[in-house]
PDB file of N, CA and C in Angstrom:
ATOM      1  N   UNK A   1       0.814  -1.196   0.000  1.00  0.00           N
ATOM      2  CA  UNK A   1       0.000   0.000   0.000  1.00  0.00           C
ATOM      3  C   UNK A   1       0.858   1.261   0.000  1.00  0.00           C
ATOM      4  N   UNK A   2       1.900   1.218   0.725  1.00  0.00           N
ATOM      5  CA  UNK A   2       2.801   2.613   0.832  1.00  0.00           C
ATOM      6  C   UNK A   2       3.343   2.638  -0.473  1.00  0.00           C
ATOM      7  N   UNK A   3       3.724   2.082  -1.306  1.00  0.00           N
ATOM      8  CA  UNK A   3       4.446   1.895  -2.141  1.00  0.00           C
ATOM      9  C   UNK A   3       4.138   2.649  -3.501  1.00  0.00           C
ATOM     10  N   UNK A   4       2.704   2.259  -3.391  1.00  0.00           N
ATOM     11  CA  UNK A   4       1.600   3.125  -4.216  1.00  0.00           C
ATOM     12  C   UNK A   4       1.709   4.777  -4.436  1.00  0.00           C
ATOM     13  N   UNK A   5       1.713   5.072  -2.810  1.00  0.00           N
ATOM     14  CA  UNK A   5       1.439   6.769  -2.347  1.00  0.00           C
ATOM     15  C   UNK A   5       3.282   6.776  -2.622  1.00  0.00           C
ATOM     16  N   UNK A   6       3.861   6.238  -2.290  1.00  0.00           N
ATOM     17  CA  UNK A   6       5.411   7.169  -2.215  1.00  0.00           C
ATOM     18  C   UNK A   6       6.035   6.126  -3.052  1.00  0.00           C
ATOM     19  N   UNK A   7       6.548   5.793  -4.031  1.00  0.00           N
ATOM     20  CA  UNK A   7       7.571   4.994  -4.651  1.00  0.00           C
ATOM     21  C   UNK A   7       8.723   5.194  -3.710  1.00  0.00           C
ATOM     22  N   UNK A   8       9.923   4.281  -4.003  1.00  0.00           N
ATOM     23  CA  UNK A   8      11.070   4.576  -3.125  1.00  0.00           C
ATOM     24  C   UNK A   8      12.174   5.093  -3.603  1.00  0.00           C
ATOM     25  N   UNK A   9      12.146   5.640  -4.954  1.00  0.00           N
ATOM     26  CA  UNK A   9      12.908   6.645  -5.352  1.00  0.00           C
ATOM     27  C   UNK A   9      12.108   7.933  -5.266  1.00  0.00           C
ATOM     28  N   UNK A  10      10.912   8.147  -4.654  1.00  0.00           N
ATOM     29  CA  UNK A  10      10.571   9.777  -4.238  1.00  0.00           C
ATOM     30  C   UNK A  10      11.393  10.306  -3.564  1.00  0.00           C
ATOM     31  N   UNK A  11      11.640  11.687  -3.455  1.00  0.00           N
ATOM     32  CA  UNK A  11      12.670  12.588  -2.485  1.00  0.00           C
ATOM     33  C   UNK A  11      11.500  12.928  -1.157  1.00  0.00           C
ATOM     34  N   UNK A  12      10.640  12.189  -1.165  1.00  0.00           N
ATOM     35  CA  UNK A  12       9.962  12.428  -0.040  1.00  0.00           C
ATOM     36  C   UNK A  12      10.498  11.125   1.213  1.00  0.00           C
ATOM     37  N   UNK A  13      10.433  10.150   0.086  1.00  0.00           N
ATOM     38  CA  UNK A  13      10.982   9.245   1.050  1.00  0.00           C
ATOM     39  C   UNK A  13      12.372   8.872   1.118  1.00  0.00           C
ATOM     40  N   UNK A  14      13.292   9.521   0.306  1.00  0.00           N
ATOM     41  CA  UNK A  14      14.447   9.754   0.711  1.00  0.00           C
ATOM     42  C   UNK A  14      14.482  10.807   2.260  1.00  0.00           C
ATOM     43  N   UNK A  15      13.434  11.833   1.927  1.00  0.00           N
ATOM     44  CA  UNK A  15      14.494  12.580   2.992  1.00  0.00           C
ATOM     45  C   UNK A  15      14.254  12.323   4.555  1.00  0.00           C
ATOM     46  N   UNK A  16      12.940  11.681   4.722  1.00  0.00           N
ATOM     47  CA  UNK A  16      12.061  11.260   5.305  1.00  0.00           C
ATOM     48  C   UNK A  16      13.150   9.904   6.285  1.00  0.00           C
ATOM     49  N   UNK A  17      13.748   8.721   5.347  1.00  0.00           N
ATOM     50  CA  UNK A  17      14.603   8.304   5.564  1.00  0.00           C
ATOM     51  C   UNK A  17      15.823   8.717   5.944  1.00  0.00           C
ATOM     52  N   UNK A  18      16.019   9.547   5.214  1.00  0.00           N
ATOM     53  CA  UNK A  18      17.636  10.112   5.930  1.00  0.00           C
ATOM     54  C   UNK A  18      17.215  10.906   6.960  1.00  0.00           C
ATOM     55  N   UNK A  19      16.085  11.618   7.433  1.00  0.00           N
ATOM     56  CA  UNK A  19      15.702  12.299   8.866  1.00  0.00           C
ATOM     57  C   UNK A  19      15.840  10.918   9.998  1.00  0.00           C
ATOM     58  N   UNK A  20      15.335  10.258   9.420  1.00  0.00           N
ATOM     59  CA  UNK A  20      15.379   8.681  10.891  1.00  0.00           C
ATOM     60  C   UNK A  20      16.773   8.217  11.072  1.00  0.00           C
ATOM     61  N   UNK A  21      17.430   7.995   9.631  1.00  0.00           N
ATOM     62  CA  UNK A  21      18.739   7.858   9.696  1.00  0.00           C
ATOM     63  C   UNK A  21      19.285   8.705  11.295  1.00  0.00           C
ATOM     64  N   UNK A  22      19.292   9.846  10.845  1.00  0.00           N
ATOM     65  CA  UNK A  22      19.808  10.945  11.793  1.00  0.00           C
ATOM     66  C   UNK A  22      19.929  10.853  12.823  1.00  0.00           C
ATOM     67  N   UNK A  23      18.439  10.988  13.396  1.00  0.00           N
ATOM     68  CA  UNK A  23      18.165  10.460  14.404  1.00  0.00           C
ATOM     69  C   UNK A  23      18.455   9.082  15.105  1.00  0.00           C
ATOM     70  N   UNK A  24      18.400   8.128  14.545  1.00  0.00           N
ATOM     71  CA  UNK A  24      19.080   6.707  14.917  1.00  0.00           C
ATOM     72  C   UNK A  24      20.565   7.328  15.081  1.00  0.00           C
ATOM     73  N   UNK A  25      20.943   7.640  14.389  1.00  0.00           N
ATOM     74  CA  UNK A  25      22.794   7.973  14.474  1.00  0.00           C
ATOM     75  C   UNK A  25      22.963   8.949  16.007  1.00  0.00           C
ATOM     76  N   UNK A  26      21.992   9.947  15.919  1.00  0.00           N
ATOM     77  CA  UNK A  26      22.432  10.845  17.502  1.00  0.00           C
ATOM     78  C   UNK A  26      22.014  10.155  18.529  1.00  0.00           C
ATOM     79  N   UNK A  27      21.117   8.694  18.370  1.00  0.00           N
ATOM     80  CA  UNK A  27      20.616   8.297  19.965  1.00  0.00           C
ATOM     81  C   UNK A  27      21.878   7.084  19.680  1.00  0.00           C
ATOM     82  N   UNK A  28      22.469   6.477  18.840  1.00  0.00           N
ATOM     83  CA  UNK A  28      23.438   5.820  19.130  1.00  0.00           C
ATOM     84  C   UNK A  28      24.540   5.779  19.641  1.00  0.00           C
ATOM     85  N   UNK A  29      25.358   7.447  19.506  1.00  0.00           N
ATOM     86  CA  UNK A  29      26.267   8.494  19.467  1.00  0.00           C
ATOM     87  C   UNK A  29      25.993   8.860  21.323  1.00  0.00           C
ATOM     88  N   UNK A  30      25.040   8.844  21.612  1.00  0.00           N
ATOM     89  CA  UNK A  30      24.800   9.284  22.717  1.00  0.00           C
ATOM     90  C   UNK A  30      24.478   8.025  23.514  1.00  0.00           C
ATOM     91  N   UNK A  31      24.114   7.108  23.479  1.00  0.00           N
ATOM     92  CA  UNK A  31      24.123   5.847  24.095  1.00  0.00           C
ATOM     93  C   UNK A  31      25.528   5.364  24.058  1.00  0.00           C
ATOM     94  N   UNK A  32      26.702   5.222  23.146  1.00  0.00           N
ATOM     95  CA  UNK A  32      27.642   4.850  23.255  1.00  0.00           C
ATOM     96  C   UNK A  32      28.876   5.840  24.331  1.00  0.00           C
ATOM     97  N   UNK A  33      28.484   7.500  24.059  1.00  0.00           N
ATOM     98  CA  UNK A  33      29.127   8.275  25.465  1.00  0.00           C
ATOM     99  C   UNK A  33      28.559   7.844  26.891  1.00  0.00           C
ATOM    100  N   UNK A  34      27.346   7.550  27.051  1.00  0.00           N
ATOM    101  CA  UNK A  34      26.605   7.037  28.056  1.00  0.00           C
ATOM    102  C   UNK A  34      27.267   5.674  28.748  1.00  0.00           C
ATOM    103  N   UNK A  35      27.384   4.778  27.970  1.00  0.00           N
ATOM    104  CA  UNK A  35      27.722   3.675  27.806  1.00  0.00           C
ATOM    105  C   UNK A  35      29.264   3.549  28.381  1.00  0.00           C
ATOM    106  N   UNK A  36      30.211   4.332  27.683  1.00  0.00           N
ATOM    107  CA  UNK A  36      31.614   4.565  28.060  1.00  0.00           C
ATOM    108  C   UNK A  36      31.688   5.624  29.388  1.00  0.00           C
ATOM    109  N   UNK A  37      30.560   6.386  29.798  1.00  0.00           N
ATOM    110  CA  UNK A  37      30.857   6.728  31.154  1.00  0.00           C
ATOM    111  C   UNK A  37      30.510   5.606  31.913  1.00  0.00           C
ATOM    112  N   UNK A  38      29.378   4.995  31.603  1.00  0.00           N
ATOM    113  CA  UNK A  38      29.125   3.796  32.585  1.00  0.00           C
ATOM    114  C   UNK A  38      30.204   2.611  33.070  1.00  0.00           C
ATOM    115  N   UNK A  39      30.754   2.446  31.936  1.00  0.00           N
ATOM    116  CA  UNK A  39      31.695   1.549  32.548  1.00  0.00           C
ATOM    117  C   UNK A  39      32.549   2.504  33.366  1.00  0.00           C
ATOM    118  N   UNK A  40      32.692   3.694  33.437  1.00  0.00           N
ATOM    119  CA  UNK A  40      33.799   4.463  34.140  1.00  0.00           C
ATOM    120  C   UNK A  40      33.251   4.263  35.746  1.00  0.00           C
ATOM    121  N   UNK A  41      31.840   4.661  35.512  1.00  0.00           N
ATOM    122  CA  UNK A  41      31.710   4.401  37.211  1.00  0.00           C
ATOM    123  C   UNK A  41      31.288   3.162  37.532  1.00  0.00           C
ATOM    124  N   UNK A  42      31.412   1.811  36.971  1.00  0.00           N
ATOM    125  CA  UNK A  42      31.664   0.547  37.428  1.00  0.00           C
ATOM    126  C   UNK A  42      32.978   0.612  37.883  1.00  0.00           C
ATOM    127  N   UNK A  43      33.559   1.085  36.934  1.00  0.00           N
ATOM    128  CA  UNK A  43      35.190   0.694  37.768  1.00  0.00           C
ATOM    129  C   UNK A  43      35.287   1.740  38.749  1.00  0.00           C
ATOM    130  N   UNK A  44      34.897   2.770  39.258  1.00  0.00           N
ATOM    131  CA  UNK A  44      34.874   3.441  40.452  1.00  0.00           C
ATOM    132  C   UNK A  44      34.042   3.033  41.321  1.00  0.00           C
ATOM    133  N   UNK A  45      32.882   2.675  41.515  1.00  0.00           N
ATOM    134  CA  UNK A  45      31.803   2.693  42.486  1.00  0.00           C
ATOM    135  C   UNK A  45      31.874   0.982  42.347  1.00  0.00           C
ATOM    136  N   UNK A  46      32.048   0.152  41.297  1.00  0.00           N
ATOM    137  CA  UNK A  46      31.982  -1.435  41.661  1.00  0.00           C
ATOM    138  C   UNK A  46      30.269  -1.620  41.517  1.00  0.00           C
ATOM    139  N   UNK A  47      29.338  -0.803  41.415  1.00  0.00           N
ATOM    140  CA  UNK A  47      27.585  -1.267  41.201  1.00  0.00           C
ATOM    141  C   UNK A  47      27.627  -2.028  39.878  1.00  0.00           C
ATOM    142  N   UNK A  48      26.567  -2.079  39.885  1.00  0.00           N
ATOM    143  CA  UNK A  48      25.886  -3.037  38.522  1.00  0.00           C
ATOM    144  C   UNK A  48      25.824  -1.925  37.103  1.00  0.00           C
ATOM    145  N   UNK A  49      25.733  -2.161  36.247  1.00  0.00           N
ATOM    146  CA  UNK A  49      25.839  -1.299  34.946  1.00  0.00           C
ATOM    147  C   UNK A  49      24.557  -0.824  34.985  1.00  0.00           C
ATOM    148  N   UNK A  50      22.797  -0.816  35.016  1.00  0.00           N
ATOM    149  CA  UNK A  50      21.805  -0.558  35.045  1.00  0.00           C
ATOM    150  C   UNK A  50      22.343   1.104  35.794  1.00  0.00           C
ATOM    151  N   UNK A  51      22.598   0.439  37.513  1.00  0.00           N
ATOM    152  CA  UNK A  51      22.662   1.843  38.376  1.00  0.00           C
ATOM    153  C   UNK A  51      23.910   2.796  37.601  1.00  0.00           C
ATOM    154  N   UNK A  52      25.090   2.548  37.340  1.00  0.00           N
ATOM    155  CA  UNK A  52      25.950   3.192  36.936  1.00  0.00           C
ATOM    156  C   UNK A  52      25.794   4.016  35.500  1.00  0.00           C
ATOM    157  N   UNK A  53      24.709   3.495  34.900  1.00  0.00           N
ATOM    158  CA  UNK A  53      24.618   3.909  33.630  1.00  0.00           C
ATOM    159  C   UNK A  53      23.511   5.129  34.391  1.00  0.00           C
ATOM    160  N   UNK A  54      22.475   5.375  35.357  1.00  0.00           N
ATOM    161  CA  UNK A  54      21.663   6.268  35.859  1.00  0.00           C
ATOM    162  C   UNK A  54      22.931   7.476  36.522  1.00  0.00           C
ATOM    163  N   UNK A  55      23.926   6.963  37.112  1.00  0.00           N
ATOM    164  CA  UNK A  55      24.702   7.599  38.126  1.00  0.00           C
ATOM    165  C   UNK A  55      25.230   8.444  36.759  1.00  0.00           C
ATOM    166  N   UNK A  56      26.142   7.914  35.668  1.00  0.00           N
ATOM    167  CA  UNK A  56      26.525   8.668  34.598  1.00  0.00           C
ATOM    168  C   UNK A  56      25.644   9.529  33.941  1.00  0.00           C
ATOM    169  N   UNK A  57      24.589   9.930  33.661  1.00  0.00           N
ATOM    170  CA  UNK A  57      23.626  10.454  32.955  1.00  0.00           C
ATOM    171  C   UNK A  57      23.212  11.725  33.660  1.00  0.00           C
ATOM    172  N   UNK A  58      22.916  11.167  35.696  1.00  0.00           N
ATOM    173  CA  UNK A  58      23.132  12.303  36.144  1.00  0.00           C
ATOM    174  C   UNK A  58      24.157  13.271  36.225  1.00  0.00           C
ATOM    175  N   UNK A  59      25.636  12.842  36.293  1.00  0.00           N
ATOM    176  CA  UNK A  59      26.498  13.128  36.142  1.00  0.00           C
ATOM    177  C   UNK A  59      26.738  14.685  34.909  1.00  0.00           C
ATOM    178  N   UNK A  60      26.337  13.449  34.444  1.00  0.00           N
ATOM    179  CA  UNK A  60      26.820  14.271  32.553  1.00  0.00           C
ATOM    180  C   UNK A  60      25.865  15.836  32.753  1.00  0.00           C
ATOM    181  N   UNK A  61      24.645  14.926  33.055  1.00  0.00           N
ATOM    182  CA  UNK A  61      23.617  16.396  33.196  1.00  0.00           C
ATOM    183  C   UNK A  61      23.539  17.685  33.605  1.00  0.00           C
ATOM    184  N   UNK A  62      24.385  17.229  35.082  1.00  0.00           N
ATOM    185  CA  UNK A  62      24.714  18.649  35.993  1.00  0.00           C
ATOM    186  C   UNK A  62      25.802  19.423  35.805  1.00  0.00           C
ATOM    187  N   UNK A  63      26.624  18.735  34.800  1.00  0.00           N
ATOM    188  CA  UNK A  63      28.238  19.129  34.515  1.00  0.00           C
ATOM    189  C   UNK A  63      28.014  19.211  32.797  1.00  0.00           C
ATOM    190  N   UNK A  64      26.651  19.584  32.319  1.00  0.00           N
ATOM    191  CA  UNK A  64      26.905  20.552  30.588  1.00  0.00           C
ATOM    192  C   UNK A  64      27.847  21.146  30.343  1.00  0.00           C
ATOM    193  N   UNK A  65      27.589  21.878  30.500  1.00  0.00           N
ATOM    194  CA  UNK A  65      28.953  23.090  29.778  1.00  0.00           C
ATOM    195  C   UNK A  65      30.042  22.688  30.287  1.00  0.00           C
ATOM    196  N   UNK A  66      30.691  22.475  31.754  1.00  0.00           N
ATOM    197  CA  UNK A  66      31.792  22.057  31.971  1.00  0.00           C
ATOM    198  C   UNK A  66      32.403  20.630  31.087  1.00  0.00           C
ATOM    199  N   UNK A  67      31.372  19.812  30.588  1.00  0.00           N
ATOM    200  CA  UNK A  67      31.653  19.045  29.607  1.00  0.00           C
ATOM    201  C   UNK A  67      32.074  19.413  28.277  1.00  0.00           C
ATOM    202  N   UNK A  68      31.304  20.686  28.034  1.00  0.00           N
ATOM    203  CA  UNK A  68      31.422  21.237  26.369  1.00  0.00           C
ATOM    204  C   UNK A  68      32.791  21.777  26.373  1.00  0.00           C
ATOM    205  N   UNK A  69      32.967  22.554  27.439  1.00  0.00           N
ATOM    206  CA  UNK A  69      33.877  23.080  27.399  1.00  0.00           C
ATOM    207  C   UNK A  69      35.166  22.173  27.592  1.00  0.00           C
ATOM    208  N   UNK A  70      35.563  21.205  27.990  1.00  0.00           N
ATOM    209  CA  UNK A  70      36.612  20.329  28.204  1.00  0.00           C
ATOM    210  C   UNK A  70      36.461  19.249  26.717  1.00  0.00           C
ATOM    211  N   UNK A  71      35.396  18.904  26.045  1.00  0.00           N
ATOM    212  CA  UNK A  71      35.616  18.369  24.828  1.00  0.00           C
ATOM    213  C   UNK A  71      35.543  19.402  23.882  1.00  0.00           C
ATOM    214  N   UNK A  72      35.643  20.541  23.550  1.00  0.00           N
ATOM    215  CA  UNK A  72      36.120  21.691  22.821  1.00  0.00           C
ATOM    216  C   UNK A  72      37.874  21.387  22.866  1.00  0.00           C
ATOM    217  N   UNK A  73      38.306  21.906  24.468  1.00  0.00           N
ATOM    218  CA  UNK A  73      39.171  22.128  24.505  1.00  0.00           C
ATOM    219  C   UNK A  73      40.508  20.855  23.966  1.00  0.00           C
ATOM    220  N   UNK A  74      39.928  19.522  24.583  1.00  0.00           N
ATOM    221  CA  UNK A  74      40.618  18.462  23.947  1.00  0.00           C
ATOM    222  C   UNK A  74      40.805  18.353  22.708  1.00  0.00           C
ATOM    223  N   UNK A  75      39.425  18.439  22.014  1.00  0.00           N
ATOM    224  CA  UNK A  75      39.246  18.783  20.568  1.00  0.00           C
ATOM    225  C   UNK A  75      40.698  19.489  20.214  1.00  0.00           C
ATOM    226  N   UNK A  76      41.011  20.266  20.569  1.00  0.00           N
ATOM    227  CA  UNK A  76      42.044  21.354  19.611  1.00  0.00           C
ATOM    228  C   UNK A  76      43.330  21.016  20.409  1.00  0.00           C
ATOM    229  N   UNK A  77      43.164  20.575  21.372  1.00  0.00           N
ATOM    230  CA  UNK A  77      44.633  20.390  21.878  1.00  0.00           C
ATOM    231  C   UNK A  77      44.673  18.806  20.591  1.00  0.00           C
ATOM    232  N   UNK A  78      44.134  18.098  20.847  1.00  0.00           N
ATOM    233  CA  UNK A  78      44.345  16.855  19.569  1.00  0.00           C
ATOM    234  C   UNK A  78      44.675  17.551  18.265  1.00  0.00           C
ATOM    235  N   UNK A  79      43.926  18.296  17.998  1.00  0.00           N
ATOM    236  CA  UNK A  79      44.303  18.881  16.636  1.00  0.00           C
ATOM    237  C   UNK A  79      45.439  19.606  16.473  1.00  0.00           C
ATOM    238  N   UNK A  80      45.807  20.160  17.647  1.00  0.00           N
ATOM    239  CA  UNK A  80      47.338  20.929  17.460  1.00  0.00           C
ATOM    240  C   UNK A  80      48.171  19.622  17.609  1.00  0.00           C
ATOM    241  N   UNK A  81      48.034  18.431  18.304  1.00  0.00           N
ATOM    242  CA  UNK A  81      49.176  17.758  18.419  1.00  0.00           C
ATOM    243  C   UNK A  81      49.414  16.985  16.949  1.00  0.00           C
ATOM    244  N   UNK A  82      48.273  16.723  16.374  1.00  0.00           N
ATOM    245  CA  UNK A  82      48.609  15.710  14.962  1.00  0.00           C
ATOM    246  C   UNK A  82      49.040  16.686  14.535  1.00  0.00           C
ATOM    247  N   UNK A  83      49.029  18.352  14.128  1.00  0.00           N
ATOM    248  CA  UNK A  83      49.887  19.001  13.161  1.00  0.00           C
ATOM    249  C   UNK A  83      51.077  19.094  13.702  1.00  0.00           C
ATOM    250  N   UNK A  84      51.671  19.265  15.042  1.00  0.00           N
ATOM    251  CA  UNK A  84      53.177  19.263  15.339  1.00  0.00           C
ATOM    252  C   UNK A  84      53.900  17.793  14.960  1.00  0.00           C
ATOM    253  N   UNK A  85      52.989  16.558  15.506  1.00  0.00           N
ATOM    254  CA  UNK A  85      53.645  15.251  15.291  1.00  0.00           C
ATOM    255  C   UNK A  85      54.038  15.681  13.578  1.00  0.00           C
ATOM    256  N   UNK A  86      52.937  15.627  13.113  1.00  0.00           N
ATOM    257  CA  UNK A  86      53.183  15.561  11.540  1.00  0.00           C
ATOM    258  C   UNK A  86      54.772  16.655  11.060  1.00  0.00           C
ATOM    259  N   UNK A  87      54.441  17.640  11.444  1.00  0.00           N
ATOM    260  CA  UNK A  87      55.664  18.798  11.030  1.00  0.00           C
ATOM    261  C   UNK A  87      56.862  18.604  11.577  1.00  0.00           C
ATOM    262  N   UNK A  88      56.666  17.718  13.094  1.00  0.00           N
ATOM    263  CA  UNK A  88      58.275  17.291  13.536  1.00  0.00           C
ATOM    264  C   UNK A  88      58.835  15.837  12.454  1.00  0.00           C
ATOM    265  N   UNK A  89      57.760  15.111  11.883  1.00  0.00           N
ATOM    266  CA  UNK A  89      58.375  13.944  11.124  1.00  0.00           C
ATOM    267  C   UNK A  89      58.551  14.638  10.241  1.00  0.00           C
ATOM    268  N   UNK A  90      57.836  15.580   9.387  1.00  0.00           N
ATOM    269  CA  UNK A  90      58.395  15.859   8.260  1.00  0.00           C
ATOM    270  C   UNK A  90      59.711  16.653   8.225  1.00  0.00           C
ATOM    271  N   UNK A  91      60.119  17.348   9.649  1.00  0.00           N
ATOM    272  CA  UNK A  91      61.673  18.445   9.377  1.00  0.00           C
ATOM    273  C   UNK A  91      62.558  16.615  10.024  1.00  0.00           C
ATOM    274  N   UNK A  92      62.386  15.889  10.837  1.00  0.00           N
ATOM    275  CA  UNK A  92      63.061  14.642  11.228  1.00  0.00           C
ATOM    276  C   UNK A  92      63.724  14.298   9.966  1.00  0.00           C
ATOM    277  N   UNK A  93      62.375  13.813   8.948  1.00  0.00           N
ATOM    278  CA  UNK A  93      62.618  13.003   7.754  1.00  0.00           C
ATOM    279  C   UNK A  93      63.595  14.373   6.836  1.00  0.00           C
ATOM    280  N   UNK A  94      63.602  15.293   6.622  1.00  0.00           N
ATOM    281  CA  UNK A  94      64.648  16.632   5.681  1.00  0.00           C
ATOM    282  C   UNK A  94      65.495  16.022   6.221  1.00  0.00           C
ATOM    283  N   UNK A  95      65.562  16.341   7.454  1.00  0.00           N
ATOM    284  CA  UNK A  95      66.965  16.639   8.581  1.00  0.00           C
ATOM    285  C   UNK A  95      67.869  15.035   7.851  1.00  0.00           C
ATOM    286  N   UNK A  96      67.089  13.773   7.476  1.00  0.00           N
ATOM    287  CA  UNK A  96      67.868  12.870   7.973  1.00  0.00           C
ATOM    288  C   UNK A  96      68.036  12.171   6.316  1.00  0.00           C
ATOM    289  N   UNK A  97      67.378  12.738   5.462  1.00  0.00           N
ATOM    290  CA  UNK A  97      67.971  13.008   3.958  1.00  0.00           C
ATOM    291  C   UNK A  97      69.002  13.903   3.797  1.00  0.00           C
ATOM    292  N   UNK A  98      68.997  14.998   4.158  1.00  0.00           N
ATOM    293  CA  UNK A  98      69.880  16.191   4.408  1.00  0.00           C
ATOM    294  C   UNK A  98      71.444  15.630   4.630  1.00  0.00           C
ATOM    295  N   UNK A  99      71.323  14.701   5.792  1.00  0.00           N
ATOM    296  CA  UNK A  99      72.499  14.176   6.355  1.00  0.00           C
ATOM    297  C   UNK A  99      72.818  13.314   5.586  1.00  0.00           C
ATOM    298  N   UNK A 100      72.143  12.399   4.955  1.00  0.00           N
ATOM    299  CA  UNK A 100      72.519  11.083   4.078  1.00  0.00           C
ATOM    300  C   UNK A 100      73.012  11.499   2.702  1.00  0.00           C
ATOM    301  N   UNK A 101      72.432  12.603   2.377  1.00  0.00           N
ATOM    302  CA  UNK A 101      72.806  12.400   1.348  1.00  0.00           C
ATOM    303  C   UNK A 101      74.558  13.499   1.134  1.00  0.00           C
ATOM    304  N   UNK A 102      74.665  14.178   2.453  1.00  0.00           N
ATOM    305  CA  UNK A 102      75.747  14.848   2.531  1.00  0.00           C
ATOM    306  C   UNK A 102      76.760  14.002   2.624  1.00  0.00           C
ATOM    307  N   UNK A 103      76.413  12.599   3.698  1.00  0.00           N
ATOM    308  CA  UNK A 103      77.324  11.804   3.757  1.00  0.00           C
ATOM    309  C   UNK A 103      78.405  10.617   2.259  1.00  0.00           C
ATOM    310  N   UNK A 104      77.140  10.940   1.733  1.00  0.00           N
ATOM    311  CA  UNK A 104      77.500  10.213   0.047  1.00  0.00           C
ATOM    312  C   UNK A 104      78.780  10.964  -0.582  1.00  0.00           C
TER     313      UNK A 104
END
């Protein structure tokens, strides 16, 4: 019967689909941070994963912004470190052609 009203190459039911998509992707995204705090306070508190997964959620809740603000900040400290790693191998790797091939 649906098939009738919307074929499945309509852009209705493309977008319609990619809206659920979405949504499936941010409650997964957020169940899996949930998930990885939970085990954090198993290994601190030793409870069962049910309670620890409630204890994390409150957690997360009361500490927003102090969260945003510390995964911002990691954010860019990571991003400055892959461009230094990268720029120290690449003057390493000059530096050690430089030498080899002086040595020839």
């Amino acid at each position: 019967k649906l098939k009738k009203h919307f074929p499945e190459d309509s852009k209705v039911v493309k977008f319609i689909i990619c809206c659920i998509n979405c949504c499936l992707n941010c409650v997964e995204n957020f169940i899996q941070y949930l998930t990885r705090n939970a085990y954090v306070m198993i290994a601190v508190d030793g409870r069962s994963f049910c309670y620890a997964a409630g204890q994390a959620f409150k957690l997360l809740m009361s500490n927003v912004a102090r969260m945003t603000a510390v995964n911002f900040v990691c954010s860019y400290v990571f991003f400055l470190s892959r461009i230094t790693v990268g720029l120290l191998c690449a003057l390493f790797a000059t530096l050690w052609i430089d030498n080899a091939l002086t040595l020839v």
